[in-house]
N, C-alpha and C. Protein backbone atom coordinates (compact mmCIF):
# COMPACT_ATOMS: atom_id res chain seq x y z
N UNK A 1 0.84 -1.18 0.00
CA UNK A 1 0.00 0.00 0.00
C UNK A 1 0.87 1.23 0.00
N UNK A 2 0.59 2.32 -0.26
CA UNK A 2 1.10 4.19 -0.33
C UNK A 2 0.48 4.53 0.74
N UNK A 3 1.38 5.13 1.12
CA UNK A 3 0.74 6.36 2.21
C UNK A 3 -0.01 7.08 1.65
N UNK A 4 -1.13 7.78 2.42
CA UNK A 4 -0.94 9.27 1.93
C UNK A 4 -1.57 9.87 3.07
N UNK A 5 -0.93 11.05 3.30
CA UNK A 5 -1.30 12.43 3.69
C UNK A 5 -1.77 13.54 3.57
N UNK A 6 -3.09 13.93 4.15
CA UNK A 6 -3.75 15.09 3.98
C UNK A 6 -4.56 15.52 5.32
N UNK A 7 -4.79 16.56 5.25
CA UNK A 7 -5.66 17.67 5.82
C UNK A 7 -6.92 17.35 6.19
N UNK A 8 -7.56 17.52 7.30
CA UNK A 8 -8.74 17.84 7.21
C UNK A 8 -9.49 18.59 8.60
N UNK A 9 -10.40 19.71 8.56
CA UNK A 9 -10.49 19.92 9.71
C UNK A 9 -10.83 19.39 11.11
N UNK A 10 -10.81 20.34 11.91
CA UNK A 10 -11.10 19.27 13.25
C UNK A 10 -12.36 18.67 13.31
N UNK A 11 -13.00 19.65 13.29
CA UNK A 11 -14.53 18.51 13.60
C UNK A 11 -14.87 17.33 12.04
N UNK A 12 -14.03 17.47 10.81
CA UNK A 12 -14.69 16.46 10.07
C UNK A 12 -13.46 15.01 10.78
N UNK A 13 -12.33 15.37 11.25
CA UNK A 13 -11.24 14.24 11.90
C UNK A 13 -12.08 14.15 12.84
N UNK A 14 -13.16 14.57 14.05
CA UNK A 14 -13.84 13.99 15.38
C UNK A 14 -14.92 13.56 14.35
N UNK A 15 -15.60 13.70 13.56
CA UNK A 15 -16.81 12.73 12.80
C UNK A 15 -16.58 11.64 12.40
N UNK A 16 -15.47 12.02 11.58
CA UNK A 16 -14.70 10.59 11.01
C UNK A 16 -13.66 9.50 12.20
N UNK A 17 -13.65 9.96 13.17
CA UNK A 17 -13.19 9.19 14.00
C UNK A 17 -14.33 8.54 15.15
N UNK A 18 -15.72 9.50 15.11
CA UNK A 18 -16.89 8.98 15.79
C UNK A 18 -17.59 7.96 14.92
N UNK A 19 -17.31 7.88 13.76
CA UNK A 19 -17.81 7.09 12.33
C UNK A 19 -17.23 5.56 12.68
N UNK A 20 -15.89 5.99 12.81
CA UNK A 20 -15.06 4.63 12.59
C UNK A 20 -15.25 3.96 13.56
N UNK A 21 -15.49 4.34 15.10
CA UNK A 21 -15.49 3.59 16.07
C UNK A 21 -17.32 3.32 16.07
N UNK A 22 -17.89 3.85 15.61
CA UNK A 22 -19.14 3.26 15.31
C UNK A 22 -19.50 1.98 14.51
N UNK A 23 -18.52 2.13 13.60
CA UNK A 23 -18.69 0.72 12.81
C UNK A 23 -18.14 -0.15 12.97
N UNK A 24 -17.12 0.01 14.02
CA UNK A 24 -16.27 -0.76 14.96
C UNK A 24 -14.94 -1.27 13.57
N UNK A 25 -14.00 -0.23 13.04
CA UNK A 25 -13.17 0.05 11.78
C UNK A 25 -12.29 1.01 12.29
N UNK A 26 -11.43 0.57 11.81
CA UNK A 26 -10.29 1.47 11.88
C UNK A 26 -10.16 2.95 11.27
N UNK A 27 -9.16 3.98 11.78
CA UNK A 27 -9.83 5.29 10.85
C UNK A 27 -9.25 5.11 9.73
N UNK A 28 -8.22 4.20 9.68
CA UNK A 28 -7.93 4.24 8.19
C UNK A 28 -8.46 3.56 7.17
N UNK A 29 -9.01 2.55 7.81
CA UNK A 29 -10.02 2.11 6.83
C UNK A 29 -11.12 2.76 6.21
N UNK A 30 -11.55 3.57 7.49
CA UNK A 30 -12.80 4.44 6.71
C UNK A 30 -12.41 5.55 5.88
N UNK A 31 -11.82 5.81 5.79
CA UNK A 31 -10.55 6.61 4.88
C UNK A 31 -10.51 6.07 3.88
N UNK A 32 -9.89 4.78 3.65
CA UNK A 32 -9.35 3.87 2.63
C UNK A 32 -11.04 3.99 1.47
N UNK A 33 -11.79 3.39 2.52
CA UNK A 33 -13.50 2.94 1.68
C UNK A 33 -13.76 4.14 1.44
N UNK A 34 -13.87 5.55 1.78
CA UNK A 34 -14.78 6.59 1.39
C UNK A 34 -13.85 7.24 0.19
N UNK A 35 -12.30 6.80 0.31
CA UNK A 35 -11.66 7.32 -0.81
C UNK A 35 -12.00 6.20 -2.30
N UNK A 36 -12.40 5.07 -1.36
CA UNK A 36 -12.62 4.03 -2.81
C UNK A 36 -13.80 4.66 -3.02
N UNK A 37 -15.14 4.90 -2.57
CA UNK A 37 -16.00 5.01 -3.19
C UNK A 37 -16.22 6.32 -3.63
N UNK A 38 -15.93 7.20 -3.38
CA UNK A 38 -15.81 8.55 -4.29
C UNK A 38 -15.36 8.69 -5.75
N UNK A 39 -14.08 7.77 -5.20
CA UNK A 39 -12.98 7.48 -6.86
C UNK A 39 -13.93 6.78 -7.89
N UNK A 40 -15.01 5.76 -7.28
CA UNK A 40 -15.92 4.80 -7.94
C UNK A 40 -16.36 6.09 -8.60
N UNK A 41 -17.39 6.56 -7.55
CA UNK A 41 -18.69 7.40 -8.23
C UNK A 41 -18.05 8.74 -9.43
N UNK A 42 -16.84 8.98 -9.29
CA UNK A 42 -16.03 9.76 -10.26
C UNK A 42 -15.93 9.25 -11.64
N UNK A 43 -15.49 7.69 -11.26
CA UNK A 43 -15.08 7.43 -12.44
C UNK A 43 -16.35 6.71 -13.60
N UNK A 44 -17.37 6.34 -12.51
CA UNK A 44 -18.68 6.01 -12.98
C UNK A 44 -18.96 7.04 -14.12
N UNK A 45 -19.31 8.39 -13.60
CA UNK A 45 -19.74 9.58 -14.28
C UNK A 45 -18.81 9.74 -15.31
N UNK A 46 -17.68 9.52 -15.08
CA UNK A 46 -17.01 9.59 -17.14
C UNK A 46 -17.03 8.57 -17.65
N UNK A 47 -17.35 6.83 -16.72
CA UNK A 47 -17.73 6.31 -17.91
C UNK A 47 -19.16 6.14 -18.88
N UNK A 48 -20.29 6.95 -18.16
CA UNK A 48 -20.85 7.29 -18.79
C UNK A 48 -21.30 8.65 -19.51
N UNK A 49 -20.34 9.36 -19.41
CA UNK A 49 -19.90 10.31 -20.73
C UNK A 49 -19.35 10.09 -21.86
N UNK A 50 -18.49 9.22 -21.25
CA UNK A 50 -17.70 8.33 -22.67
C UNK A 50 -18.72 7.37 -23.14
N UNK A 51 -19.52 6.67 -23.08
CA UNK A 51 -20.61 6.13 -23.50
C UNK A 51 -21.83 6.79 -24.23
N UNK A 52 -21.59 8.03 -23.69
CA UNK A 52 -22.64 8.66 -24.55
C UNK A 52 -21.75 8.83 -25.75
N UNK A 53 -20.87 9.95 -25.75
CA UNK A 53 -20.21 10.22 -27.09
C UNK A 53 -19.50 8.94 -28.01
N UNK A 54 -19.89 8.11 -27.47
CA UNK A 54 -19.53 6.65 -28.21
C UNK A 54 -20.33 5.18 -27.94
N UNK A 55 -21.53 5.17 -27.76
CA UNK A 55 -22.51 4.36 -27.52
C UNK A 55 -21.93 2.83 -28.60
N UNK A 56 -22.56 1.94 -27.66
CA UNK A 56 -22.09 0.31 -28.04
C UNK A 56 -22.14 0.32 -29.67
N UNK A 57 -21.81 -0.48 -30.57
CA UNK A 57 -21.95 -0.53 -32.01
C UNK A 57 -22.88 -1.84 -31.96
N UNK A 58 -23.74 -2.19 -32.61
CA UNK A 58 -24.52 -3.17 -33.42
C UNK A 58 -23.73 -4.46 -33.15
N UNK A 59 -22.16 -4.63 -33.31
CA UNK A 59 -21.72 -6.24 -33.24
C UNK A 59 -21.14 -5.88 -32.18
N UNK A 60 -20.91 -4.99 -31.01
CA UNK A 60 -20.89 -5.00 -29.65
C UNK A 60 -22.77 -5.74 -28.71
N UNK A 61 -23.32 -5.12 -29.38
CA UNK A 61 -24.53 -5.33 -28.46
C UNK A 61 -25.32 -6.56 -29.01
N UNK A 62 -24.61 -7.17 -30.32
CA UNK A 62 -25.02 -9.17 -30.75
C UNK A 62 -25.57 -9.75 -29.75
N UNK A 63 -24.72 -9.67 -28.20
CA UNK A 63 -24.71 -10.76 -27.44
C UNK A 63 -25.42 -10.17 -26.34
N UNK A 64 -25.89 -9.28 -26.33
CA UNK A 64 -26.88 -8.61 -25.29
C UNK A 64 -28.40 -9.05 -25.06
N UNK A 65 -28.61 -10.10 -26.59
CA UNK A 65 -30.02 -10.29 -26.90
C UNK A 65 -30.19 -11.76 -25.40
N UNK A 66 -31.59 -11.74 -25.38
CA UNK A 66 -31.85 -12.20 -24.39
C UNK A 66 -31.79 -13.83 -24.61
N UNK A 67 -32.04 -13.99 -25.68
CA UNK A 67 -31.88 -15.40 -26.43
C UNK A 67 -30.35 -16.51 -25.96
N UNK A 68 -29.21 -15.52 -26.19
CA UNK A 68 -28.10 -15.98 -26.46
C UNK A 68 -28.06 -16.02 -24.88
N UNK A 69 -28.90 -16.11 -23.97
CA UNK A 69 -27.99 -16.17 -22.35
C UNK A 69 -29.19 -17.60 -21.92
N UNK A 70 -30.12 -17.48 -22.34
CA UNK A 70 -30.60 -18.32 -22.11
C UNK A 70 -29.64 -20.02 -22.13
N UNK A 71 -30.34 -20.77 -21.35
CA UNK A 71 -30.13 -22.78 -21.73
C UNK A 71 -30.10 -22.76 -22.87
N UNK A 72 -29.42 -23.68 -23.39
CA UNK A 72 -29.26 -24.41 -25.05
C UNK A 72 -30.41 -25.37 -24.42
N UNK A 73 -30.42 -26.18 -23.89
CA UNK A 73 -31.91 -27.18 -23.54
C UNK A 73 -33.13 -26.95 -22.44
N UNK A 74 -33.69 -27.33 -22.47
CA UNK A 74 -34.51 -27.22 -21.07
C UNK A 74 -34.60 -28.36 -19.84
N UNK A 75 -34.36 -27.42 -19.30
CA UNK A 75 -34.04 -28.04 -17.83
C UNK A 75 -35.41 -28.34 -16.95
N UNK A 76 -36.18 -27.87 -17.43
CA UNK A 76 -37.45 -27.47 -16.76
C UNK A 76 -37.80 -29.21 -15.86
N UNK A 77 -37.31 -30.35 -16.64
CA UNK A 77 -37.56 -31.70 -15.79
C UNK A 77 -36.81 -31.57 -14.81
N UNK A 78 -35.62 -30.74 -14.91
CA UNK A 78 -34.26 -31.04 -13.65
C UNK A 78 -35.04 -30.78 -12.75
N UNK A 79 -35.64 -29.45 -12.85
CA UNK A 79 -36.66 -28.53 -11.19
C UNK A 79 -37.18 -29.88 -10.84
N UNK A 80 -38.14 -30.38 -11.60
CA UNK A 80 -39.67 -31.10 -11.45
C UNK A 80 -38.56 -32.18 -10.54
N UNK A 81 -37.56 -32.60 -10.98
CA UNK A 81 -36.88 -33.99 -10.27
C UNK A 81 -36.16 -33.37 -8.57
N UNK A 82 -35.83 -32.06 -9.13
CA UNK A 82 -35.15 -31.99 -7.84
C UNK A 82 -36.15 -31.67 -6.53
N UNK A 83 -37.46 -31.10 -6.75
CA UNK A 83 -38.51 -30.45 -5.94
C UNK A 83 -39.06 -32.05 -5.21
N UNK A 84 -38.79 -33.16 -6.79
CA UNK A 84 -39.34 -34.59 -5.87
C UNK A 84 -38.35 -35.15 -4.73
N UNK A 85 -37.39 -34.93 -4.64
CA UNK A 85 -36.25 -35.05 -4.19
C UNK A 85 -35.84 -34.37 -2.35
N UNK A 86 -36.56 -33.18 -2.59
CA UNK A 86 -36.57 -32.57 -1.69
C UNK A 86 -36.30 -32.49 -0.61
């Protein structure tokens, strides 16, 4: 792991330290998670900017159809055997 170091005022270091011992977590962990999930929700929002100005192509979205995820056979006897089974 990297260090890192920064700032923050006093009462958000006594929130974030009333936080951490609330969830029974370390402060650096809650640190660690609120920096992961910010970075998430950041990077979420440009990847759907970049999605707009470049939306899936036609032989990207082939395999999206609902068909192709489905069983190749039906299973539908497996249920009926396993429910007798029970």
């Amino acid at each position: 792991m990297t260090m890192l170091s920064f700032r923050v005022t006093p009462e958000e270091a006594a929130r974030a330290k009333e936080c951490a011992e609330y969830i029974g977590v370390a402060l650096s962990e809650l640190y660690r998670e609120a920096i992961r999930r910010h970075i998430n929700a950041i990077l979420a929002e440009r990847d759907a900017e970049i999605y707009e100005k470049m939306p899936l192509t036609e032989d990207e979205l082939a395999l999206s159809a609902v068909q192709y995820w489905l069983p190749a056979e039906d299973w539908s006897d497996w249920i009926e055997w396993l429910d007798a089974k029970g």
